[in-house]
N, C-alpha and C. Protein backbone atom coordinates (compact mmCIF):
# COMPACT_ATOMS: atom_id res chain seq x y z
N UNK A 1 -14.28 -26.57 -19.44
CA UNK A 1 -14.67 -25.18 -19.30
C UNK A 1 -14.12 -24.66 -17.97
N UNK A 2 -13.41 -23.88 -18.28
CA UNK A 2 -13.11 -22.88 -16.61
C UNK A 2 -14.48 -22.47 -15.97
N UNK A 3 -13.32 -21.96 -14.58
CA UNK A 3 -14.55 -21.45 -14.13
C UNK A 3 -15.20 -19.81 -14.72
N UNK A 4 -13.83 -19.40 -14.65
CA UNK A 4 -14.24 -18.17 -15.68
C UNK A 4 -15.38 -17.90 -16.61
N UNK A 5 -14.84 -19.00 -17.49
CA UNK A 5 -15.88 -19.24 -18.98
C UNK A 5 -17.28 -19.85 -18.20
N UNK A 6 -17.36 -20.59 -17.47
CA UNK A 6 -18.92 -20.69 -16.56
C UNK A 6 -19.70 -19.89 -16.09
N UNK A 7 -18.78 -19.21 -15.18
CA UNK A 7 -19.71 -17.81 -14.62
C UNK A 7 -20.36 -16.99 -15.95
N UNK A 8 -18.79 -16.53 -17.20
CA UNK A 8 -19.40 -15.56 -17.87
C UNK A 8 -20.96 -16.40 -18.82
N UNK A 9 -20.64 -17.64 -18.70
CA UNK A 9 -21.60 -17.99 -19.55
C UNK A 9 -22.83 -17.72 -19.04
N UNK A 10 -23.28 -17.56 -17.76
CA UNK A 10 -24.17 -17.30 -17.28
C UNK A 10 -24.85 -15.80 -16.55
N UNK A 11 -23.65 -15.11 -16.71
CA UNK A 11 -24.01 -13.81 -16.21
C UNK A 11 -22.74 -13.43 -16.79
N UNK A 12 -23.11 -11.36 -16.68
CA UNK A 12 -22.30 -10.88 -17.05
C UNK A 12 -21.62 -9.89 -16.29
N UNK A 13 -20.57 -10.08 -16.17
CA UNK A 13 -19.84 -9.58 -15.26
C UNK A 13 -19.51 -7.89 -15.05
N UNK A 14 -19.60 -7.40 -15.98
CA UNK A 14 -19.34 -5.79 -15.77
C UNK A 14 -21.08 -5.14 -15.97
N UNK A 15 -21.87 -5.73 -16.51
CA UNK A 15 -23.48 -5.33 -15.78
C UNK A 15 -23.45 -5.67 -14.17
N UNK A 16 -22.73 -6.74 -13.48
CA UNK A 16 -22.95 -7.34 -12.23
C UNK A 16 -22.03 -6.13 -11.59
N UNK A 17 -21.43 -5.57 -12.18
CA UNK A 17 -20.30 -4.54 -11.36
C UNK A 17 -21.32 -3.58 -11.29
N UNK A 18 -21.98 -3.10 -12.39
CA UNK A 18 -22.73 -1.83 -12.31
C UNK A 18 -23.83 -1.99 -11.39
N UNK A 19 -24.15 -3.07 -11.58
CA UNK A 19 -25.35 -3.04 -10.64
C UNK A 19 -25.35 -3.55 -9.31
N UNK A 20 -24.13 -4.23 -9.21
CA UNK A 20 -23.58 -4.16 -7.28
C UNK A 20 -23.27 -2.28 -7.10
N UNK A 21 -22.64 -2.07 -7.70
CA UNK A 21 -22.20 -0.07 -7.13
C UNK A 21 -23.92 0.15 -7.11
N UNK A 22 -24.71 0.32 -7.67
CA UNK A 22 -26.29 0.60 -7.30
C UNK A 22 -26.57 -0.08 -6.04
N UNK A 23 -26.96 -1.45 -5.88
CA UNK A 23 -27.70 -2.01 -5.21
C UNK A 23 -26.90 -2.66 -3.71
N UNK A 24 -25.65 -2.88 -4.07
CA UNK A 24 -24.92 -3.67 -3.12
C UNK A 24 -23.70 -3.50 -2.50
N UNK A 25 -23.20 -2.63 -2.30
CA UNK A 25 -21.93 -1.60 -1.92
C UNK A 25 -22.13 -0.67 -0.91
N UNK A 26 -23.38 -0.49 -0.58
CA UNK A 26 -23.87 0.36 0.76
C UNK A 26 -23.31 -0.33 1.95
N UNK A 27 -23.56 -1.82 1.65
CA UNK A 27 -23.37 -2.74 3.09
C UNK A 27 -22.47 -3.63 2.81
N UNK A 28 -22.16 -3.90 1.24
CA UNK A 28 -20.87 -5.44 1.23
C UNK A 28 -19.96 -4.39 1.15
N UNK A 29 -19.84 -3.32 0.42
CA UNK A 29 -18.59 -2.45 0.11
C UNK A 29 -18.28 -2.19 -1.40
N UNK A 30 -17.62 -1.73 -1.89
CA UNK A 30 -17.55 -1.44 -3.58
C UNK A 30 -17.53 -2.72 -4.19
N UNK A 31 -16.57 -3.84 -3.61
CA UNK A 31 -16.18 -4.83 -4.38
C UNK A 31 -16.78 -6.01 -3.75
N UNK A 32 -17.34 -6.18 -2.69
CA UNK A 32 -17.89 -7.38 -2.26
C UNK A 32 -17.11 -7.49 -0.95
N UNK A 33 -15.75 -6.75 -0.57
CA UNK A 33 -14.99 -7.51 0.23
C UNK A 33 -14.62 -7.03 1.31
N UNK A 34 -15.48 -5.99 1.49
CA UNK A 34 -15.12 -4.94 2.78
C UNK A 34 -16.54 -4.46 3.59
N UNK A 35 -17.33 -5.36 3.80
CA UNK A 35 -18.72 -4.64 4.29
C UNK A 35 -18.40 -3.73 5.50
N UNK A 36 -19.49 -3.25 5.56
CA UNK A 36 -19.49 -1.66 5.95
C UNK A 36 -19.65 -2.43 7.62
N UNK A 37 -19.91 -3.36 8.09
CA UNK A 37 -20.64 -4.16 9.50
C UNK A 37 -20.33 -5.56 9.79
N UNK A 38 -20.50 -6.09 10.56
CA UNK A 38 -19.99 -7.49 10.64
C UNK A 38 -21.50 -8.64 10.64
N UNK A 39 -21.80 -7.66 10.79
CA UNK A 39 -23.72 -8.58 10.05
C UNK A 39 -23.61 -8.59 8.76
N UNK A 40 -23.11 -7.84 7.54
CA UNK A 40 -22.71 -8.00 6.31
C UNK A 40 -22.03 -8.64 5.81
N UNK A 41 -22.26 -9.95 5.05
CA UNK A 41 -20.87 -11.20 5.06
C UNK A 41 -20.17 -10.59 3.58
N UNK A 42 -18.93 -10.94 3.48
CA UNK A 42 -18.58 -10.61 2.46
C UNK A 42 -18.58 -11.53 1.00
N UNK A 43 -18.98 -11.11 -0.10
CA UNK A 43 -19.95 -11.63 -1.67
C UNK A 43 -19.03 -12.33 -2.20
N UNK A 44 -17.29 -11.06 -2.45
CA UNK A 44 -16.80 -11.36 -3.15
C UNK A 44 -16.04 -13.24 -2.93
N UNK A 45 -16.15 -13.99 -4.10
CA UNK A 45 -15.10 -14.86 -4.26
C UNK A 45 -16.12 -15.90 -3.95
N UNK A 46 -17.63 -15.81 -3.51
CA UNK A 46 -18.45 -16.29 -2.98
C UNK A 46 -18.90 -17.59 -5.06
N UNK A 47 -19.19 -18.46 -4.63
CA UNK A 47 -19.78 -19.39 -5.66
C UNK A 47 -21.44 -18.69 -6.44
N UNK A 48 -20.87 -18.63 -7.63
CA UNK A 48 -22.25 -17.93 -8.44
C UNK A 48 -23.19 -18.76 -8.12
N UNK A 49 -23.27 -20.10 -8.43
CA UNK A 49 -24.39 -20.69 -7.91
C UNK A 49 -25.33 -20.83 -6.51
N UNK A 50 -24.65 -20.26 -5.31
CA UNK A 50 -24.70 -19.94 -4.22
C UNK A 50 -25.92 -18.76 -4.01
N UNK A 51 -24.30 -17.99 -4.67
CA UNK A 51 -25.43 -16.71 -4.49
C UNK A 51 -26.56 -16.21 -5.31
N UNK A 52 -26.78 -16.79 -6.61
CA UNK A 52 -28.01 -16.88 -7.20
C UNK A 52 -29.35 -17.38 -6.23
N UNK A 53 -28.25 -18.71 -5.65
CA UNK A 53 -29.68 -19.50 -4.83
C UNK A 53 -30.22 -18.49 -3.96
N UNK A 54 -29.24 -17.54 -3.05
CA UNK A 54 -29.62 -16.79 -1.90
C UNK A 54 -30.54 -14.99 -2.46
N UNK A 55 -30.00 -15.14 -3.34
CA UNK A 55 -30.90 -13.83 -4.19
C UNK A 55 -32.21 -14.34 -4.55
N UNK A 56 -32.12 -15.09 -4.69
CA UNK A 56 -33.79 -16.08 -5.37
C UNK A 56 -34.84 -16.18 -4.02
N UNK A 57 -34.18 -16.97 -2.90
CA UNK A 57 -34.47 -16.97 -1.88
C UNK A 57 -34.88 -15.71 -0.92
N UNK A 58 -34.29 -14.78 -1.09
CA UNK A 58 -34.46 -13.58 -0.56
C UNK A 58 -35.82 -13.07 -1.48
N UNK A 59 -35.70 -12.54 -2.78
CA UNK A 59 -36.77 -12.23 -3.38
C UNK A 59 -37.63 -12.86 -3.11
N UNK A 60 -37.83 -14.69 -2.91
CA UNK A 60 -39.65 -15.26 -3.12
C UNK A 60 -39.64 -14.82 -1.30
N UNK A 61 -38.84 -14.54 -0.63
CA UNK A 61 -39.32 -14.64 1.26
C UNK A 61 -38.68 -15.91 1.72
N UNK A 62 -38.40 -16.73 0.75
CA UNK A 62 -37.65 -18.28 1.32
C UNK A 62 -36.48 -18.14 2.77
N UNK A 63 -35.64 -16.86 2.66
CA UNK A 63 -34.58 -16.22 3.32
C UNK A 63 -35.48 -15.28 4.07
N UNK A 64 -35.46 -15.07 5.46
CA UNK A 64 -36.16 -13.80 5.80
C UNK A 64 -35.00 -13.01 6.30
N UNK A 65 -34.87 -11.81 5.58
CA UNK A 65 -34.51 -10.59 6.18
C UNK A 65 -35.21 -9.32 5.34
N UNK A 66 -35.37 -8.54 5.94
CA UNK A 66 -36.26 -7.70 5.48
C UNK A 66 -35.37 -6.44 5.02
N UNK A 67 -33.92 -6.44 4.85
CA UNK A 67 -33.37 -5.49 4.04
C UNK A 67 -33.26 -6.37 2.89
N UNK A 68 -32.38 -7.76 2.92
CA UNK A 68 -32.48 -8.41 1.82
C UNK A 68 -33.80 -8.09 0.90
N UNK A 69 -34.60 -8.16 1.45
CA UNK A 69 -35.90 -8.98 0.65
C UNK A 69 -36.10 -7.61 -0.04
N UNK A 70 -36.06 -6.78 0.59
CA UNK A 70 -36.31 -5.14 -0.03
C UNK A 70 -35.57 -5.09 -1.70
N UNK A 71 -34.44 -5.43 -1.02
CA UNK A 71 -33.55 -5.14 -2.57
C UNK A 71 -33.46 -6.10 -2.97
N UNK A 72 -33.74 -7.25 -2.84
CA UNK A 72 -33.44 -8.54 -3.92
C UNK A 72 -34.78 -8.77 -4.92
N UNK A 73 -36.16 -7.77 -3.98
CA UNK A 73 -37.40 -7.51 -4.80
C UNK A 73 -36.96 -6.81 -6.38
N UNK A 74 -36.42 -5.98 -6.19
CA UNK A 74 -36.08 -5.49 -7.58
C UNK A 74 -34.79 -5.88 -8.40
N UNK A 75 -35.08 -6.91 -7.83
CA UNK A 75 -33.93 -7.61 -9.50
C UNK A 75 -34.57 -8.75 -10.15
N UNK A 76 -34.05 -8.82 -11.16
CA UNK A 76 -34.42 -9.60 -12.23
C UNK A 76 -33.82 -10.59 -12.24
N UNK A 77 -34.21 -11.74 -13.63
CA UNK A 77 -33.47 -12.95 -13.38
C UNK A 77 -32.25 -12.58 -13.86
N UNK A 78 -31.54 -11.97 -14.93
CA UNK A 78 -30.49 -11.29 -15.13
C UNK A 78 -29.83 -10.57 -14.60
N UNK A 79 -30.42 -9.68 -13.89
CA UNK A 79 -29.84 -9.27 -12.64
C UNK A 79 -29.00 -9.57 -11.11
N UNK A 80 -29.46 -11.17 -11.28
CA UNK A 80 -28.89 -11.95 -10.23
C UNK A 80 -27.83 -12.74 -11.10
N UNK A 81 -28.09 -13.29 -11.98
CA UNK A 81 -26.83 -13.80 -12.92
C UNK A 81 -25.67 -13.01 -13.04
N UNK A 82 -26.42 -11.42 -13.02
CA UNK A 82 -25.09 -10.62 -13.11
C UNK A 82 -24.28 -10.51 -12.22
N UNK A 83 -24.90 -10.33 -11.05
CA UNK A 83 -24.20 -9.97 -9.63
C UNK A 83 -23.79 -11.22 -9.63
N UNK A 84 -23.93 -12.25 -9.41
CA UNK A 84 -23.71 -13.82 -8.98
C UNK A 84 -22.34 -14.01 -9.58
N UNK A 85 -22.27 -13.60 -11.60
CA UNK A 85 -21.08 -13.57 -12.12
C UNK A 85 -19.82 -12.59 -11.52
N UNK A 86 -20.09 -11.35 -11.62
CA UNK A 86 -19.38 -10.03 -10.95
C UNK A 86 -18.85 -11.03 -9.25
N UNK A 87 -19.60 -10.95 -8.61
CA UNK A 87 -18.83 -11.55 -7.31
C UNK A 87 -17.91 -12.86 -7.13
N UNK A 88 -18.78 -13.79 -8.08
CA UNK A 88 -17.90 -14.98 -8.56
C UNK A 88 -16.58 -14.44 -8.49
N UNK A 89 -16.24 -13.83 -9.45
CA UNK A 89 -15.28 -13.34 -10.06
C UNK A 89 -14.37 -12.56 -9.64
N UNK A 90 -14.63 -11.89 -8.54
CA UNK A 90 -13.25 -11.44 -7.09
C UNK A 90 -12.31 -12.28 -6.89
């Protein structure tokens, strides 16, 4: 299995686009790869499994930052699969 076919198996990649332009493009940038600050690391190309862990982490408080935690509160478990796939995938 590629990696391709992995990520998509687990998230979906053009929901993860739509919902990075909502949630995650203020501070990483449209695509993951240009944050707006140098406190903003950049997503794209980043390992889905990674960043699932760090979205998970952020939502239960495991990660403390308190912008994270704000917006990683309102996503779902699909919601992080998505983004996780979408950034994979840069």
């Amino acid at each position: 299995m590629s990696l391709s076919t992995a990520v998509l198996a687990k998230g979906n990649v053009e929901a993860g686009k739509a919902k990075a332009a909502q949630v995650c493009a203020s501070c990483h940038g449209a695509d993951g790869n240009q944050p707006t600050g140098p406190e903003f690391p950049i997503l794209a190309g980043q390992h889905a499994d990674y960043l699932k862990k760090a979205l998970r982490d952020y939502k239960s408080g495991k990660r403390n930052n308190a912008i994270m935690k704000g917006f990683a509160a309102q996503l779902s478990k699909q919601d992080i699969a998505d983004l996780a796939a979408y950034y994979a995938s840069r």
